[in-house]
C-alpha atoms as a PDB file:
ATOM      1  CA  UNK A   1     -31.719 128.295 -91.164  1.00  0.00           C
ATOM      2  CA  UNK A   2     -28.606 126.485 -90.173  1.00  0.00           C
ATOM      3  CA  UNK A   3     -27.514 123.683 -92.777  1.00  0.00           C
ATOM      4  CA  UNK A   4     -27.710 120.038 -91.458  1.00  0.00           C
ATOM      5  CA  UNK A   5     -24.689 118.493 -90.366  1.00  0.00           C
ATOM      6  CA  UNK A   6     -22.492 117.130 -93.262  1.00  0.00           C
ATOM      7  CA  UNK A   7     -23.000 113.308 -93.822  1.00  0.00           C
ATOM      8  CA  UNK A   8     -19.731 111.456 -94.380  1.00  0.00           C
ATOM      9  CA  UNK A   9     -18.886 108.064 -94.993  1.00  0.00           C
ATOM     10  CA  UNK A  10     -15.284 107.180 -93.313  1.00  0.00           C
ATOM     11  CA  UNK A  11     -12.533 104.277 -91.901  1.00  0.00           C
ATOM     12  CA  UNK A  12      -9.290 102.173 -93.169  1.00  0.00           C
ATOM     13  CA  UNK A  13      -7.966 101.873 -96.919  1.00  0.00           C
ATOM     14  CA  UNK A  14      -9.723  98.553 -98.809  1.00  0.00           C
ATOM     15  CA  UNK A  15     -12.757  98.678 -96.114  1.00  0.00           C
ATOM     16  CA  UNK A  16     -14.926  99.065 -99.592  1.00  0.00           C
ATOM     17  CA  UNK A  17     -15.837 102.729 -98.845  1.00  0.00           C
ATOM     18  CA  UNK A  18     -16.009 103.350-102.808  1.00  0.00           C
ATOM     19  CA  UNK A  19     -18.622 101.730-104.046  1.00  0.00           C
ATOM     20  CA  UNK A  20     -20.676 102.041-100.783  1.00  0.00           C
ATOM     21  CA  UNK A  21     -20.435 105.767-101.199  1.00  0.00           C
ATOM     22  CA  UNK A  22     -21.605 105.999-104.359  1.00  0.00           C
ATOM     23  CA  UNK A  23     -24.369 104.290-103.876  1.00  0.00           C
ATOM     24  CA  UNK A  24     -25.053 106.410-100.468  1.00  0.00           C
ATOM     25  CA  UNK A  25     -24.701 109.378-102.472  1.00  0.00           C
ATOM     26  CA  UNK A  26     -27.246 108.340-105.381  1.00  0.00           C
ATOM     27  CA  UNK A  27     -30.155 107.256-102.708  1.00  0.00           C
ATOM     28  CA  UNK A  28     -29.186 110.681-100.947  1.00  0.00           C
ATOM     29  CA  UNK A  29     -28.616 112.912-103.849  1.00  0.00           C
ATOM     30  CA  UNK A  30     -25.288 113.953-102.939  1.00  0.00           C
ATOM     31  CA  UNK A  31     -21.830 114.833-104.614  1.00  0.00           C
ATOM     32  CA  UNK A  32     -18.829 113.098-103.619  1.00  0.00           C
ATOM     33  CA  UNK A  33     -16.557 114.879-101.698  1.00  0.00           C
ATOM     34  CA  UNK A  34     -13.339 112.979-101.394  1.00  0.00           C
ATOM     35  CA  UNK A  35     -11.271 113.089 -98.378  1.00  0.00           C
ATOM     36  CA  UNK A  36      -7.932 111.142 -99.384  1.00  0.00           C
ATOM     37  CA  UNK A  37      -4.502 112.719 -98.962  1.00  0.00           C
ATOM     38  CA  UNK A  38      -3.521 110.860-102.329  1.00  0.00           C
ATOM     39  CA  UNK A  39      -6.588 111.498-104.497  1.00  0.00           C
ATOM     40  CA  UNK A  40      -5.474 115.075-105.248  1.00  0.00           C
ATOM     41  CA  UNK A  41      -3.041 114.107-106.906  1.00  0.00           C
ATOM     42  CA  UNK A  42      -2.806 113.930-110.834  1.00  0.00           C
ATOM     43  CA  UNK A  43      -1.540 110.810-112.586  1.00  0.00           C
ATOM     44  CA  UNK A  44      -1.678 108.274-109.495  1.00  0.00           C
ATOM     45  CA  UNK A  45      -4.961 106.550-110.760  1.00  0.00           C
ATOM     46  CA  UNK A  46      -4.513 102.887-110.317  1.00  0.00           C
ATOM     47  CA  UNK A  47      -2.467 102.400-107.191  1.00  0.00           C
ATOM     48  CA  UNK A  48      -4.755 105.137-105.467  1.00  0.00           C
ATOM     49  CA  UNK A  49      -8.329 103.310-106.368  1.00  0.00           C
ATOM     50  CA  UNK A  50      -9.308 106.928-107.702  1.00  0.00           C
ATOM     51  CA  UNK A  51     -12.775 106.566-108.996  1.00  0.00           C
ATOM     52  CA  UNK A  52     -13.526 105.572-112.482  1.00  0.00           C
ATOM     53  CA  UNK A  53     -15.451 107.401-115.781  1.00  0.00           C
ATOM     54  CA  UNK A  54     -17.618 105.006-114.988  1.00  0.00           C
ATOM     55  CA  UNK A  55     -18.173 106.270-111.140  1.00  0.00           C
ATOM     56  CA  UNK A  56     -17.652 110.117-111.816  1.00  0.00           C
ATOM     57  CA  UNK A  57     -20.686 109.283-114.650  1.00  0.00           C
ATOM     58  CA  UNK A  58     -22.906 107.683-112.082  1.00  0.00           C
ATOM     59  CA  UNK A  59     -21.742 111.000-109.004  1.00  0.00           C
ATOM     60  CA  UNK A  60     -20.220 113.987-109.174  1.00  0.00           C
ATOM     61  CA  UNK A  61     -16.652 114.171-107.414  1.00  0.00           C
ATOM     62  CA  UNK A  62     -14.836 116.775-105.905  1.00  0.00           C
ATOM     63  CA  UNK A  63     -10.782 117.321-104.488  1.00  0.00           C
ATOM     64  CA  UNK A  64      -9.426 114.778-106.899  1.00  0.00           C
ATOM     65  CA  UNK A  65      -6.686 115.305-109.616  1.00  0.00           C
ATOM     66  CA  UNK A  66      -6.187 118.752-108.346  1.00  0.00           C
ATOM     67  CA  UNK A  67      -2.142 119.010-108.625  1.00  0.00           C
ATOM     68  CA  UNK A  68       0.833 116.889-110.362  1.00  0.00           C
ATOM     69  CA  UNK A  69       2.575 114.171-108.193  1.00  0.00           C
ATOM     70  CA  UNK A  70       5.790 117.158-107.075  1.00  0.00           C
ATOM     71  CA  UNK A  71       3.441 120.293-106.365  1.00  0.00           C
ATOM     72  CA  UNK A  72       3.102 121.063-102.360  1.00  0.00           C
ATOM     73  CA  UNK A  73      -0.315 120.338-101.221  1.00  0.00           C
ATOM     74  CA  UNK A  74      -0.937 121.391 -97.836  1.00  0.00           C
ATOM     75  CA  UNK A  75      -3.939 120.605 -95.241  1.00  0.00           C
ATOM     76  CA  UNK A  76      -4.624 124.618 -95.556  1.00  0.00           C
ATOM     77  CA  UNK A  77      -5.319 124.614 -99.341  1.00  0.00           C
ATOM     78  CA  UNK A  78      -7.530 121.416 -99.075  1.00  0.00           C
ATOM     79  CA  UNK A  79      -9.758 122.646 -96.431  1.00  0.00           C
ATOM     80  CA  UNK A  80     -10.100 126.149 -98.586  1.00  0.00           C
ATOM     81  CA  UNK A  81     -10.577 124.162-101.454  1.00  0.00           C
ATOM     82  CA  UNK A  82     -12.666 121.670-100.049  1.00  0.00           C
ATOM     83  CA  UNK A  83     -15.099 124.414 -98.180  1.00  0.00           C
ATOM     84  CA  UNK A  84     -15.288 125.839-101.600  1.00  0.00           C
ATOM     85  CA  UNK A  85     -16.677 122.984-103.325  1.00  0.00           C
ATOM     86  CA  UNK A  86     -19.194 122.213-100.240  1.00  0.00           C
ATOM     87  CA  UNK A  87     -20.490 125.401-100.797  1.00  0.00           C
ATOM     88  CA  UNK A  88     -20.876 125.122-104.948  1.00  0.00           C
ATOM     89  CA  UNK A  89     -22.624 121.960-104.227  1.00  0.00           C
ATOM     90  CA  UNK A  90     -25.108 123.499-101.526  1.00  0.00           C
ATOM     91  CA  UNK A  91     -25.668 126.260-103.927  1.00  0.00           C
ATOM     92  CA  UNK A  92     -26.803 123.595-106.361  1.00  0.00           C
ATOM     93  CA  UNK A  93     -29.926 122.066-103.973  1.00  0.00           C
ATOM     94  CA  UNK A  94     -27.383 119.053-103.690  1.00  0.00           C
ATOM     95  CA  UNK A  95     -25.611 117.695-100.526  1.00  0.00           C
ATOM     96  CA  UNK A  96     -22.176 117.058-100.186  1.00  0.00           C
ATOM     97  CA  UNK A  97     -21.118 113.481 -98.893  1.00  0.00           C
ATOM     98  CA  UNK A  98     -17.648 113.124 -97.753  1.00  0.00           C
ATOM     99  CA  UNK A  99     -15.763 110.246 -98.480  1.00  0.00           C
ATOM    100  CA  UNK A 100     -12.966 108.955 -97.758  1.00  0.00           C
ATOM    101  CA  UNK A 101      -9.653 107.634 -95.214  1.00  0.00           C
ATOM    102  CA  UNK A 102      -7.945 111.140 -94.268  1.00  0.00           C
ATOM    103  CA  UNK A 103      -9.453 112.235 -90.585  1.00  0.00           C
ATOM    104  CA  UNK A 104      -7.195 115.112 -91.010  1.00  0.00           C
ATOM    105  CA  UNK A 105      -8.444 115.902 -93.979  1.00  0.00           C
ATOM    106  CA  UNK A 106     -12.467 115.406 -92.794  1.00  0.00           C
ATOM    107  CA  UNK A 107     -11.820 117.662 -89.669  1.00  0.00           C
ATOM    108  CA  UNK A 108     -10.069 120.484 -92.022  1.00  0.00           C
ATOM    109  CA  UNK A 109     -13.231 120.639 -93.754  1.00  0.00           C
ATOM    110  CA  UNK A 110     -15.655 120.559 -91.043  1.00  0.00           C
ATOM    111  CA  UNK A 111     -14.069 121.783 -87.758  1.00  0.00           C
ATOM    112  CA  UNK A 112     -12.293 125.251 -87.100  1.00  0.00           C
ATOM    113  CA  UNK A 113      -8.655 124.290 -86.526  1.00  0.00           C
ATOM    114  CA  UNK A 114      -5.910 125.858 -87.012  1.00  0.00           C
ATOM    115  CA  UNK A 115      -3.172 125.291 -89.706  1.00  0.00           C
ATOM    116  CA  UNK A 116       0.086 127.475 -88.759  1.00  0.00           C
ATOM    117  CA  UNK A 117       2.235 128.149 -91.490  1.00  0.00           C
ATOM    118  CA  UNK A 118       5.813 126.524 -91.878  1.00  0.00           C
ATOM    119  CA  UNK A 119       9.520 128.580 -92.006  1.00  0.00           C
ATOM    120  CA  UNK A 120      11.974 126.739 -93.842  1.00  0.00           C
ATOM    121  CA  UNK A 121      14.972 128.236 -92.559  1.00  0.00           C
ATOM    122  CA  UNK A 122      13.757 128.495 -89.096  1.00  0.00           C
ATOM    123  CA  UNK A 123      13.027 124.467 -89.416  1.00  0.00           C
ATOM    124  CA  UNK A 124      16.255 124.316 -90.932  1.00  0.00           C
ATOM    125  CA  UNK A 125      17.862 124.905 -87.872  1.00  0.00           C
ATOM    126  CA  UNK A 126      15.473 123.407 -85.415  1.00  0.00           C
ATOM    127  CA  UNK A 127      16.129 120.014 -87.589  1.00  0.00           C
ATOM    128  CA  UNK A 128      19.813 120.487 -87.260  1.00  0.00           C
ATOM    129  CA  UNK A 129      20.295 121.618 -83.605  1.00  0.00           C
ATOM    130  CA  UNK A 130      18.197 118.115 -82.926  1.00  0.00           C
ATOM    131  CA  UNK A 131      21.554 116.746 -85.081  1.00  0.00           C
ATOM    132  CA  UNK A 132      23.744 118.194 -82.613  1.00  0.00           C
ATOM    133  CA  UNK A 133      22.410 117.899 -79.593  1.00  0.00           C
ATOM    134  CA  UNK A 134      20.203 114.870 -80.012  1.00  0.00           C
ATOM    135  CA  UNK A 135      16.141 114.423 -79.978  1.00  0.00           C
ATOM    136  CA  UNK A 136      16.109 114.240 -75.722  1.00  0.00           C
ATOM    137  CA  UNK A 137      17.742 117.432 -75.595  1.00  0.00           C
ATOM    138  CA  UNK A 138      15.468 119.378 -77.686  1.00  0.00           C
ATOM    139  CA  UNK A 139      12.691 117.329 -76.032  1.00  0.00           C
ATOM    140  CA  UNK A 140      13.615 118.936 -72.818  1.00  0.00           C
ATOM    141  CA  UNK A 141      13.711 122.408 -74.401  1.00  0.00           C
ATOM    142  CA  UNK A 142      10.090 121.871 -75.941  1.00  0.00           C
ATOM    143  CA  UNK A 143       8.863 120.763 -72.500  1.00  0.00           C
ATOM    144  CA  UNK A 144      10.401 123.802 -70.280  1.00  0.00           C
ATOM    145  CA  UNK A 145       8.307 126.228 -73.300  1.00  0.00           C
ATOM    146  CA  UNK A 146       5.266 124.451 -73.770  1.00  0.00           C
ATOM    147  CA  UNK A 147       4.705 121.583 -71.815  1.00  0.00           C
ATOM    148  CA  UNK A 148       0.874 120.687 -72.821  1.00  0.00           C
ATOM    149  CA  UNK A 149       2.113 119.761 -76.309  1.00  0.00           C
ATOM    150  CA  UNK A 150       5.373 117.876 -74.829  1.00  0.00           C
ATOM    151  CA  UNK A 151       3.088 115.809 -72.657  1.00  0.00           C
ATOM    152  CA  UNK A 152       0.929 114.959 -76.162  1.00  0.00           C
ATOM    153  CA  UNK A 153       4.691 114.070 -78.239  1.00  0.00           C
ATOM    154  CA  UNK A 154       6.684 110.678 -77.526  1.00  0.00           C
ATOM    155  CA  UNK A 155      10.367 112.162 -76.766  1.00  0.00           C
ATOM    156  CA  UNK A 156      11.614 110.413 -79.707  1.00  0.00           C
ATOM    157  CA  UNK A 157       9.515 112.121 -82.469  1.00  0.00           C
ATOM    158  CA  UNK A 158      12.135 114.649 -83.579  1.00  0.00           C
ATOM    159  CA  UNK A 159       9.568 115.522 -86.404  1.00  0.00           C
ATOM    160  CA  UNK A 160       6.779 116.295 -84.224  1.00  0.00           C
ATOM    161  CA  UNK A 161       9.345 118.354 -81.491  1.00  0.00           C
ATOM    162  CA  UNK A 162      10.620 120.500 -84.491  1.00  0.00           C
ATOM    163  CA  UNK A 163       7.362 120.975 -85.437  1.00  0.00           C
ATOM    164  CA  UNK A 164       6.296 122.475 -82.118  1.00  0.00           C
ATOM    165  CA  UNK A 165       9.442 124.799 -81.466  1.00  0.00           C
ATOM    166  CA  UNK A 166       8.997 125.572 -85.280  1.00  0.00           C
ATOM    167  CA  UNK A 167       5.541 127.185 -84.761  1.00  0.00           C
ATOM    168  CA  UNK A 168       6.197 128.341 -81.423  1.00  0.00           C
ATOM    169  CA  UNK A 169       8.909 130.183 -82.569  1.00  0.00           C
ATOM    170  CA  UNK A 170       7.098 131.944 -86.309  1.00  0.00           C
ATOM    171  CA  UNK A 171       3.652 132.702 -84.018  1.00  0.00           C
ATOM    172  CA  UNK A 172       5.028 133.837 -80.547  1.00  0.00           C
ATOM    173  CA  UNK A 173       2.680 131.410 -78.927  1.00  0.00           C
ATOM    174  CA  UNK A 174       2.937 127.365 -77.922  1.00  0.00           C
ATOM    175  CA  UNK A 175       2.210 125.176 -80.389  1.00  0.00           C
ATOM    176  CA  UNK A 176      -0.638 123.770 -77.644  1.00  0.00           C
ATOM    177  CA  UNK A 177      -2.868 127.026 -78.369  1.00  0.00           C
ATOM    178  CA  UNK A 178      -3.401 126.687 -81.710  1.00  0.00           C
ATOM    179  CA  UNK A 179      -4.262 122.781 -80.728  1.00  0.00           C
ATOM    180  CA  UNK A 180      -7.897 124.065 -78.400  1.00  0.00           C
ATOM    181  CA  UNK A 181     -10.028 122.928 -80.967  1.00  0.00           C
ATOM    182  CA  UNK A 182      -8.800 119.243 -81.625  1.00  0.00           C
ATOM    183  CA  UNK A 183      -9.973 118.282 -78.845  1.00  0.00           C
ATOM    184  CA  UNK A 184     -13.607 119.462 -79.609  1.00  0.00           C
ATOM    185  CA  UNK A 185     -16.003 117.838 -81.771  1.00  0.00           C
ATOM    186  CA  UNK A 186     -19.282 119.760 -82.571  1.00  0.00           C
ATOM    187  CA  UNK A 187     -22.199 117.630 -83.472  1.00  0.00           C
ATOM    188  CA  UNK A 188     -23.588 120.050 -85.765  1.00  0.00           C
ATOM    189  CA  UNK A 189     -20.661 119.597 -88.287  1.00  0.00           C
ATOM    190  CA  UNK A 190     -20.640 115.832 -88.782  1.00  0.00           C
ATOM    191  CA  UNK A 191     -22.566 112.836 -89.065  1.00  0.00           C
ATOM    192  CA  UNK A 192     -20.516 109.749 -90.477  1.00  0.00           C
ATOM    193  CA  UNK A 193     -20.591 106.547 -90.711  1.00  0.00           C
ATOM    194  CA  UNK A 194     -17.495 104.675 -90.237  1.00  0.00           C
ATOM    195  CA  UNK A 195     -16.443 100.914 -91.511  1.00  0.00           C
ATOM    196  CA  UNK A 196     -14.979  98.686 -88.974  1.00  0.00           C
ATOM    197  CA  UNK A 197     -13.535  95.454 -90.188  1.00  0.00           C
ATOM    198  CA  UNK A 198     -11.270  92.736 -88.134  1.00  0.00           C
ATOM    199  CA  UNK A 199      -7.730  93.306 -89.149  1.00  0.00           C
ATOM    200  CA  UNK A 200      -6.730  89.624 -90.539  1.00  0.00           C
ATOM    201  CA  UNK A 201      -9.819  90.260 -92.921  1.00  0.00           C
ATOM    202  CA  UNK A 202      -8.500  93.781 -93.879  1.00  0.00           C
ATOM    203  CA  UNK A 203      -5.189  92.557 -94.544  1.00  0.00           C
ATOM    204  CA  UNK A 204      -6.760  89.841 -96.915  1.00  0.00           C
ATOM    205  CA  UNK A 205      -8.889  92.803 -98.693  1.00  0.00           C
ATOM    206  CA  UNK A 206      -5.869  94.539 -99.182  1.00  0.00           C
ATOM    207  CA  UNK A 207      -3.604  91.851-100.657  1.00  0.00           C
ATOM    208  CA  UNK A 208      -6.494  91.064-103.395  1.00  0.00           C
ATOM    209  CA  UNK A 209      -6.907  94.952-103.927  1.00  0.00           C
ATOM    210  CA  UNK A 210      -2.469  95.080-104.682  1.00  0.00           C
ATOM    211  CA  UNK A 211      -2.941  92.397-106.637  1.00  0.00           C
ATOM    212  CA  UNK A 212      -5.971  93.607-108.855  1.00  0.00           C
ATOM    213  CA  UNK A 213      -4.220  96.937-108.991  1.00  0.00           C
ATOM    214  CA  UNK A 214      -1.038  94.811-110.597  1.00  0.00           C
ATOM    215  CA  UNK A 215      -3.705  93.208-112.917  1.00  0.00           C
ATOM    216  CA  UNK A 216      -4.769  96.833-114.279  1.00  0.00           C
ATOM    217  CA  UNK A 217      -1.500  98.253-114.424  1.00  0.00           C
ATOM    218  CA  UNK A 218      -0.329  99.696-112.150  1.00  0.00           C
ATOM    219  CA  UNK A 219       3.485  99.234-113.145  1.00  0.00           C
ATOM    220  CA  UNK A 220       2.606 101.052-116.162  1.00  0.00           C
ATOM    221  CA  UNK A 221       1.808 103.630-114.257  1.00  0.00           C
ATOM    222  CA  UNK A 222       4.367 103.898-112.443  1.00  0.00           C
ATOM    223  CA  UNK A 223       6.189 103.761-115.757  1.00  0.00           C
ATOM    224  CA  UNK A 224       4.594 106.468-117.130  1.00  0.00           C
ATOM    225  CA  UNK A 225       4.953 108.863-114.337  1.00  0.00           C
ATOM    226  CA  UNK A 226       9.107 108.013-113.932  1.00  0.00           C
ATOM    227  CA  UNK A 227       8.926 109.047-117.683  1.00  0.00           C
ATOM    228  CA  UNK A 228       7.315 112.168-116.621  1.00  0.00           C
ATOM    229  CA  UNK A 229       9.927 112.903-114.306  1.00  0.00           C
ATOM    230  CA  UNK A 230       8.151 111.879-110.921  1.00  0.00           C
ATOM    231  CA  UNK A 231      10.268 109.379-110.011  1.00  0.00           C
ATOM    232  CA  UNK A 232      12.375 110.812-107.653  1.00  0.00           C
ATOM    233  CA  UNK A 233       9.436 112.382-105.990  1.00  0.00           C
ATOM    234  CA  UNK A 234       7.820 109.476-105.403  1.00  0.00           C
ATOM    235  CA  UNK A 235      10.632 107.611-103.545  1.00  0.00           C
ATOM    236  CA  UNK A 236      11.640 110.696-101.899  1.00  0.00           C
ATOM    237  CA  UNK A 237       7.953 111.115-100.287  1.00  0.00           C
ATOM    238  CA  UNK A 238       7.831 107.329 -99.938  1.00  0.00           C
ATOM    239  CA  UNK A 239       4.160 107.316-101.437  1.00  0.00           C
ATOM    240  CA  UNK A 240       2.550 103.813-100.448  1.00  0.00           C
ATOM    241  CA  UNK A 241       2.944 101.038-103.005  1.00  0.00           C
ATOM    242  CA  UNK A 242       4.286 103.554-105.968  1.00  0.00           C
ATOM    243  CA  UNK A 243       7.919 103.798-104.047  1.00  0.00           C
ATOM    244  CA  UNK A 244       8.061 100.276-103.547  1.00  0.00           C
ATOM    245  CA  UNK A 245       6.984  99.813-107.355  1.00  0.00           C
ATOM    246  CA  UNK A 246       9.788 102.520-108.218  1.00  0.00           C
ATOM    247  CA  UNK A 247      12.581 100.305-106.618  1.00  0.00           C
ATOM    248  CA  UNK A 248      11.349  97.546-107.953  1.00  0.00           C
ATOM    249  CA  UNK A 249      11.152  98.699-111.833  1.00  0.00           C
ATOM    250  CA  UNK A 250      14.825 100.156-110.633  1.00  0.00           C
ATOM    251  CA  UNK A 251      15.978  96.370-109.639  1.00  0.00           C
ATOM    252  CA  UNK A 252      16.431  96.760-106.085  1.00  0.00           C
ATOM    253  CA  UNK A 253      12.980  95.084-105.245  1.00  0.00           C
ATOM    254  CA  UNK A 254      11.509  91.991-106.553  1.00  0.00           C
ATOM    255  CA  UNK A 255       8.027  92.249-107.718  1.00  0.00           C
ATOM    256  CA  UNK A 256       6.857  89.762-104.896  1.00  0.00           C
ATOM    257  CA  UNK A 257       8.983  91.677-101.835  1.00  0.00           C
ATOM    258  CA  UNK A 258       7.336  94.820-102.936  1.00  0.00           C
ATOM    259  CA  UNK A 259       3.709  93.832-103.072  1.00  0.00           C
ATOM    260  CA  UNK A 260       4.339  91.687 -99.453  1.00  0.00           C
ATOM    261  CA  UNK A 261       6.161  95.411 -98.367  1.00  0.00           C
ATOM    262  CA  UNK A 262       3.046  97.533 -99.536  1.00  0.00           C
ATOM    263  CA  UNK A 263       0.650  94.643 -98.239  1.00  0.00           C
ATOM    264  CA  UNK A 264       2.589  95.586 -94.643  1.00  0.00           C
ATOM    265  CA  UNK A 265       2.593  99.764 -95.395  1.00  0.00           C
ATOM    266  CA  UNK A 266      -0.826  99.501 -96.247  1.00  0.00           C
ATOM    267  CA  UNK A 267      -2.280  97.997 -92.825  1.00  0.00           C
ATOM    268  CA  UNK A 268      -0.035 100.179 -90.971  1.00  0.00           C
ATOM    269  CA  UNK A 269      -1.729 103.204 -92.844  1.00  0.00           C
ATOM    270  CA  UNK A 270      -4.893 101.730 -92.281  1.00  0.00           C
ATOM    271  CA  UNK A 271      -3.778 101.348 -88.099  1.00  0.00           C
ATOM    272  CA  UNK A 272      -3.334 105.264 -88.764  1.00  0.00           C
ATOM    273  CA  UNK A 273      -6.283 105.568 -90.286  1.00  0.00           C
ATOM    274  CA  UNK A 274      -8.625 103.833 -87.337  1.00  0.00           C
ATOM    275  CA  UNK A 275      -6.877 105.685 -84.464  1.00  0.00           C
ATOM    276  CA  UNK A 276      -7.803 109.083 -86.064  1.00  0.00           C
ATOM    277  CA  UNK A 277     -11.457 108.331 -86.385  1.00  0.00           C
ATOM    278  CA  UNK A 278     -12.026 106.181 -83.151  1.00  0.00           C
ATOM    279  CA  UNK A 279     -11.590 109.285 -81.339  1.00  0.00           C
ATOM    280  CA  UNK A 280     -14.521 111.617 -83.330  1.00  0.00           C
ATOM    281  CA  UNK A 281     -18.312 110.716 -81.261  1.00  0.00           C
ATOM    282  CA  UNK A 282     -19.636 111.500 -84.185  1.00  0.00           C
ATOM    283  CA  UNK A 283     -18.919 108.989 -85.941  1.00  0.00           C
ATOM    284  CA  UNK A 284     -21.441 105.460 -85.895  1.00  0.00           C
ATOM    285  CA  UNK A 285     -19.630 102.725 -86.708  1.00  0.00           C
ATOM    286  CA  UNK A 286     -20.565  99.230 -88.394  1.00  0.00           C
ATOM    287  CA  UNK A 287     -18.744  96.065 -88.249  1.00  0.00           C
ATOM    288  CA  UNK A 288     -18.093  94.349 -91.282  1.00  0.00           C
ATOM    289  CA  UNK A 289     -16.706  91.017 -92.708  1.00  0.00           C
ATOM    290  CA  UNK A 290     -14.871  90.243 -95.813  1.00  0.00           C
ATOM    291  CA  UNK A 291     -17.596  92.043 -98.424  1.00  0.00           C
ATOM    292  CA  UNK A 292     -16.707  94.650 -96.549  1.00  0.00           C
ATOM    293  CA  UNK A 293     -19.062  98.123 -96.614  1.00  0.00           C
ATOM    294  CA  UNK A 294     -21.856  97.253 -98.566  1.00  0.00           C
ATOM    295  CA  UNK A 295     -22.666  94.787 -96.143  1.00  0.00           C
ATOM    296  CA  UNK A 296     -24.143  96.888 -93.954  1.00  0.00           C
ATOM    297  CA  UNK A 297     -25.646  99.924 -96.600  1.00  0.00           C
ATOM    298  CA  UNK A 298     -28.926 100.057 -95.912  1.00  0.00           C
ATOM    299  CA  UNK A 299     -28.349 100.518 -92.067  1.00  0.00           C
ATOM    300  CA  UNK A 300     -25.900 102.949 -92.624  1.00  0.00           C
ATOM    301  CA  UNK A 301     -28.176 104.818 -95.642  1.00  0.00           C
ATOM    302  CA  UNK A 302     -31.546 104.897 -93.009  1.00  0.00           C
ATOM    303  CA  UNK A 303     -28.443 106.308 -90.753  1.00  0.00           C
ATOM    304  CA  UNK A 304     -27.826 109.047 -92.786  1.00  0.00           C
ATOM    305  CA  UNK A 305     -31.019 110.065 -93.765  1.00  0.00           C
ATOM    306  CA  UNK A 306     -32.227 110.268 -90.122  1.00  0.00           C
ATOM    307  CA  UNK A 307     -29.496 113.139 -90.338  1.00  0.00           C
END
């Protein structure tokens, strides 16, 4: 018998996808399975909204605190890790209920894409011969090999170009075949429902969330992890909120210009978030106001159990 599709509960940072999916996953009987880039990540409690003892008491939760702040965690190992856990929790007579902001992250666990590997040396060079001969340039060259995946890539995106020519080059194929599958979306993988919330309301939600975040300490946090050494790795990677709270425990930012600069980062990763899910049909969506999800649980819980 094949298994039902996976329920999942998605949309934009702050939308109040927490506590409505623990609550989802109670009346269901499911086990959390988070889908946030930054949840995997040891250490980075506060400023990430990571669920409580309190929460992980009330639901199992899976693909959190999986690696300190400087390990590599790549797309590849959560969607093996991920698929993993899915399976433990089927095994169990349970049903996993994902959860989360990261489309990339839902589709790695539910779709069949495919994740080519990286070179460093041969992005090494791609990244400088963009130096010396400028992004247009290699533009050109990407379109003359492959040009399905120039047509998808604004000619200014160095990162995305080397990233094309970079896996054209280690596979022997353009980077636009191992791309088929984004573009499909089988409806016996999914069935979410998504949060949809006015953006002057979600930029409200978020400013109360930074400053609740301050409130629990965050900056101690941050604290705490410089001492640990993650300092640098957190500016360097420019991780929402905790960079800004780096520079600012470093005296470059005062505390008020950082929380109005990860107030800003934060809708514009939210933006991000939206345009990845808007695109997936299988995903229902529900308007909300300023209580954001739980407005709208029970018609998104007799949603999901007509799944």
């Amino acid at each position: 018998m094949a298994e039902r599709p996976l329920p999942g509960l998605v949309g934009p940072t702050a939308s109040g996808k927490s506590e409505a999916g623990l609550r989802l996953a109670e009346e269901l009987g499911c086990e959390i399975v988070s889908v946030d880039s930054m949840l995997v990540y040891r250490g980075m409690d506060v400023g990430t909204a990571k669920p409580t003892a309190a929460d992980l008491g009330r639901v199992p939760h899976h693909m959190i605190d999986l690696v300190d702040p400087s390990e590599a965690f790549s797309v590849a190992r959560f969607r093996s890790e991920g698929r993993a856990a899915i399976t433990a929790i089927r095994s169990r007579g349970r049903r996993p209920l994902l959860v989360g902001g990261s489309g990339l992250y839902v589709r790695a666990l539910v779709d069949d894409l495919e994740f080519p590997g990286t070179d460093p040396v041969t992005r090494s060079e791609l990244e400088r011969e963009a130096e010396l001969v400028g992004a247009a340039q290699l533009y050109r060259r990407l379109s003359a090999l492959d040009p399905t995946a120039a047509g998808k890539i604004e000619p200014g995106n160095v990162r995305r170009t080397v990233r094309a020519l970079e896996v054209a080059a280690i596979t022997g194929r353009p980077f636009s075949d191992h791309a088929t599958a984004w573009d499909r979306y089988p409806d016996d993988r999914l069935r979410a429902v998504g949060v949809r919330i006015e953006r002057a309301v979600l930029m409200d939600r978020i400013l109360r969330r930074v400053t609740a975040m301050l409130e629990a300490g965050w900056l101690d946090e941050v604290r705490g992890l410089q001492e640990r050494g993650f300092g640098r790795w957190i500016t360097a990677t420019q991780a929402i909120g905790y960079a800004e709270l780096v520079r600012h425990l470093g005296g470059e930012l005062t505390l008020d210009r950082a929380v109005s600069t990860i107030v800003r980062r934060t809708g514009n990763l939210a933006r991000r978030q939206m345009a990845w899910f808007v695109r997936d049909p299988r995903v229902r969506w529900f308007d909300v106001g300023a209580g954001g999800a739980m407005e709208r649980f029970d018609e998104m819980l007799a949603y999901l159990e007509d799944g």
